[in-house]
C-alpha atoms as a PDB file:
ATOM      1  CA  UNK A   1      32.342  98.326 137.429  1.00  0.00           C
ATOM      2  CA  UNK A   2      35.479  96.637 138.224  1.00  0.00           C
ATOM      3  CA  UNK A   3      37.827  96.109 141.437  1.00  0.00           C
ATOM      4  CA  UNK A   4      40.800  97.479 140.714  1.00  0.00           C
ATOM      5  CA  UNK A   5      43.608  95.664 143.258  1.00  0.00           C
ATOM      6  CA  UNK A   6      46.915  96.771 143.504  1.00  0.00           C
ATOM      7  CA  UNK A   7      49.615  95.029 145.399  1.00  0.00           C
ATOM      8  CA  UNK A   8      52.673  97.177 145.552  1.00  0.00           C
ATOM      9  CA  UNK A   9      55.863  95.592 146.777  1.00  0.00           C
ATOM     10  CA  UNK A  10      57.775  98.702 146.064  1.00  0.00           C
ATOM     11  CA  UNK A  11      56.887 101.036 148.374  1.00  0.00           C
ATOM     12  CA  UNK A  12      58.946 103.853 146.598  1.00  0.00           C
ATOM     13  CA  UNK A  13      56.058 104.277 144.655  1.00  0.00           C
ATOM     14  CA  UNK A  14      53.349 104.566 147.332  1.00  0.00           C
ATOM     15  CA  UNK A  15      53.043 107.617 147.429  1.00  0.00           C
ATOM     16  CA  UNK A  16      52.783 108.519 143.241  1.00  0.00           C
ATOM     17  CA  UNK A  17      50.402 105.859 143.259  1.00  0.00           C
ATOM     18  CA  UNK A  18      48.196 107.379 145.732  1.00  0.00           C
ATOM     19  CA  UNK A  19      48.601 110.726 144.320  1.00  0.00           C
ATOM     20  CA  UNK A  20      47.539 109.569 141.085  1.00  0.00           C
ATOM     21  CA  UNK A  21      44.029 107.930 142.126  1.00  0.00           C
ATOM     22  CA  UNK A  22      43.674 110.963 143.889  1.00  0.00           C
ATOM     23  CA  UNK A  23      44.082 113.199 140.765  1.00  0.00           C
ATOM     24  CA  UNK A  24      41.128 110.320 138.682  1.00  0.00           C
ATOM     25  CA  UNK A  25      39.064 110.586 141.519  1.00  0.00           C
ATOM     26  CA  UNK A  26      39.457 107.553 143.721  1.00  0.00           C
ATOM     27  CA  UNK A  27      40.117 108.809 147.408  1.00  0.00           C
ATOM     28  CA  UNK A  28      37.613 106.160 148.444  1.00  0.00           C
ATOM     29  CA  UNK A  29      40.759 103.477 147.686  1.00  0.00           C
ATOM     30  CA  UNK A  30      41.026 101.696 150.588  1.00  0.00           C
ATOM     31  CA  UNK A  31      44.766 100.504 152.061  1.00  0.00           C
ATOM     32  CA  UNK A  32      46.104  97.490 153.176  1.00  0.00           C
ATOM     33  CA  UNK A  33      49.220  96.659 155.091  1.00  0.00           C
ATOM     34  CA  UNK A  34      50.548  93.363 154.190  1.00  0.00           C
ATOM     35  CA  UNK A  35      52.754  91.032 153.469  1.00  0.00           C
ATOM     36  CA  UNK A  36      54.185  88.205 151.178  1.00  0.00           C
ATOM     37  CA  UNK A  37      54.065  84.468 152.143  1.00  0.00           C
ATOM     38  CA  UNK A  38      57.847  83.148 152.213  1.00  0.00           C
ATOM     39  CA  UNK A  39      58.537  86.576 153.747  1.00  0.00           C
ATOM     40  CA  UNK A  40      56.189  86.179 156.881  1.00  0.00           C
ATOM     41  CA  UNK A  41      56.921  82.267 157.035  1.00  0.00           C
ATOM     42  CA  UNK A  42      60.594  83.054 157.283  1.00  0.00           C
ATOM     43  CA  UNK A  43      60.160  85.939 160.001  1.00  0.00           C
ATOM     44  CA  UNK A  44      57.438  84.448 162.208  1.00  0.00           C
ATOM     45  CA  UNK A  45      57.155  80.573 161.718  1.00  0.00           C
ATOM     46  CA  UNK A  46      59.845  79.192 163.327  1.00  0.00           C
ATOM     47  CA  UNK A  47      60.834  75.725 161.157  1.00  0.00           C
ATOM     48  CA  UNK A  48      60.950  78.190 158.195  1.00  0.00           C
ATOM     49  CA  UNK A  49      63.357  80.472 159.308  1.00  0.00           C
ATOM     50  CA  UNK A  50      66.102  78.795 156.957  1.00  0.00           C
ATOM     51  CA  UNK A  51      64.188  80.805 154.733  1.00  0.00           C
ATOM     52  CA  UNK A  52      65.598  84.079 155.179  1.00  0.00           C
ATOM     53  CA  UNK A  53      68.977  82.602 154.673  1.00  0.00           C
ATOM     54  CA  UNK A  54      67.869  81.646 150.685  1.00  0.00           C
ATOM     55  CA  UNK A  55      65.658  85.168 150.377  1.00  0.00           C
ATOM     56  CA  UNK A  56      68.384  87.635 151.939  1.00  0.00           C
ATOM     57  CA  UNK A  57      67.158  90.759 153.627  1.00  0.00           C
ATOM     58  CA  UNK A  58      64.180  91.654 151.817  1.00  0.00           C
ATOM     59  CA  UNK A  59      61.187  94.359 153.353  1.00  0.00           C
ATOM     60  CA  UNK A  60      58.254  92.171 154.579  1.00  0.00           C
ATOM     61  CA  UNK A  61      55.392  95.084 154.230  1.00  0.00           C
ATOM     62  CA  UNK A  62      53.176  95.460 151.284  1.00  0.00           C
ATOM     63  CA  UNK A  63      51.119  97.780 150.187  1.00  0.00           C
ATOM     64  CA  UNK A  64      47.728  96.347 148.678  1.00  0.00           C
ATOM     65  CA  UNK A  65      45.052  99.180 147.632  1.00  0.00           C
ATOM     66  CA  UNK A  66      41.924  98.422 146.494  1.00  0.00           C
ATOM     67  CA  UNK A  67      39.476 100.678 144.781  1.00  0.00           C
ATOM     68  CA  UNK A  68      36.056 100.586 142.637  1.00  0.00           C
ATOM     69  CA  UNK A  69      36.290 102.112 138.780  1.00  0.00           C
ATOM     70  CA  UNK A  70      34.949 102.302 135.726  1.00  0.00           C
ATOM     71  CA  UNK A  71      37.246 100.358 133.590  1.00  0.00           C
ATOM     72  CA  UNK A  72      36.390 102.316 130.258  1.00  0.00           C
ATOM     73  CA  UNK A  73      37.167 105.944 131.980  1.00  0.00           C
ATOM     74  CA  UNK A  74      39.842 104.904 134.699  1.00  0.00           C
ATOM     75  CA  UNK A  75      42.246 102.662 133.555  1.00  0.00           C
ATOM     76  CA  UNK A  76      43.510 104.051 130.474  1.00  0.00           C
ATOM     77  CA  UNK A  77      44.401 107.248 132.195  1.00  0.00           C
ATOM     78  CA  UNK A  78      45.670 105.102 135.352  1.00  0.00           C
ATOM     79  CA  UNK A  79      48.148 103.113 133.014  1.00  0.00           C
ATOM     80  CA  UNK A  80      49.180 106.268 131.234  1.00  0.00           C
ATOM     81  CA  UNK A  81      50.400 108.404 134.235  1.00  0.00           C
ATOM     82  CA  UNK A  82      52.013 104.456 135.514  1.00  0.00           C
ATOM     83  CA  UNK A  83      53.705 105.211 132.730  1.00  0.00           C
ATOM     84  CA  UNK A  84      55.009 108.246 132.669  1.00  0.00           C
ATOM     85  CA  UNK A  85      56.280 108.263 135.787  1.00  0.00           C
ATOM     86  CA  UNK A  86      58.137 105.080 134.911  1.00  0.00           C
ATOM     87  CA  UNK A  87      56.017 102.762 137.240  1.00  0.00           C
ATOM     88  CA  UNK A  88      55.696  99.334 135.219  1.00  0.00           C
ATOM     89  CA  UNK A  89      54.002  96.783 136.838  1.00  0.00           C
ATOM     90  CA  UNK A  90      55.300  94.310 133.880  1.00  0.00           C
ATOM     91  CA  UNK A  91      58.502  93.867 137.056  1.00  0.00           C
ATOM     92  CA  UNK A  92      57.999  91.738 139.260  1.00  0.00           C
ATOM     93  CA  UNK A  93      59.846  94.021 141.944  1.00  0.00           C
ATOM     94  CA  UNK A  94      57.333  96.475 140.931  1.00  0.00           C
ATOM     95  CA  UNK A  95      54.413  94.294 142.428  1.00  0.00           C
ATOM     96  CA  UNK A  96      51.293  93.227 140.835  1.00  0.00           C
ATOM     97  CA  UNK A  97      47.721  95.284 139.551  1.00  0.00           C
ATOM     98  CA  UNK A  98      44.555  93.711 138.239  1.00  0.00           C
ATOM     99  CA  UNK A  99      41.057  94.283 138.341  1.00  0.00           C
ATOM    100  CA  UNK A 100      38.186  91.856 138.504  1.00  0.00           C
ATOM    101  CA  UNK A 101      34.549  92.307 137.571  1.00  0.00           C
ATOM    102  CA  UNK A 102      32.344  93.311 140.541  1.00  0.00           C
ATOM    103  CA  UNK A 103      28.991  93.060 139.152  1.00  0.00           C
ATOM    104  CA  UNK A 104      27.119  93.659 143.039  1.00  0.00           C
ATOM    105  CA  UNK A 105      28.499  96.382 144.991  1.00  0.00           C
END
């Protein structure tokens, strides 16, 4: 069994995402509102706020899901319809998915 961890910087894809663990069977995902380092230094820590100057205007919220699979059965059909709906986590707009073992649950 593996965690699968997704953390989705572009929201525009929150919503396919979702509806695709829904469709493998993974309503149990659970969601995460958050938010990426610089971003949250430069909004809400005062002697970083030169940051936003050198980011731009850039959204602060994340979306970070995390779910239990079965790595054999899951993520092959999870990366194929990522991929046809032209969701490629190889960008680093895109945001970032990985799984890690989770040998107790």
């Amino acid at each position: 069994m593996k965690l699968l961890i997704i953390i989705l910087n572009a929201e525009e894809h929150f919503e396919t995402i979702l509806s695709i663990l829904t469709e493998l069977d993974a309503p149990n995902a659970t969601i995460i509102e958050s938010e990426k380092l610089e971003q949250f230094l430069a909004n809400k820590v005062p002697i970083f706020a030169g940051l936003r100057e050198i980011m731009g205007e850039t959204r602060s919220v994340c979306k970070t899901i995390l779910t239990f699979i079965d790595e054999k059965e899951f993520l092959p059909k999870f990366k194929k319809l990522l991929a046809e709906e032209k969701i490629d986590f190889n960008s680093s707009d895109t945001g970032i998915m990985l799984t890690i073992a989770a040998d107790k649950v």
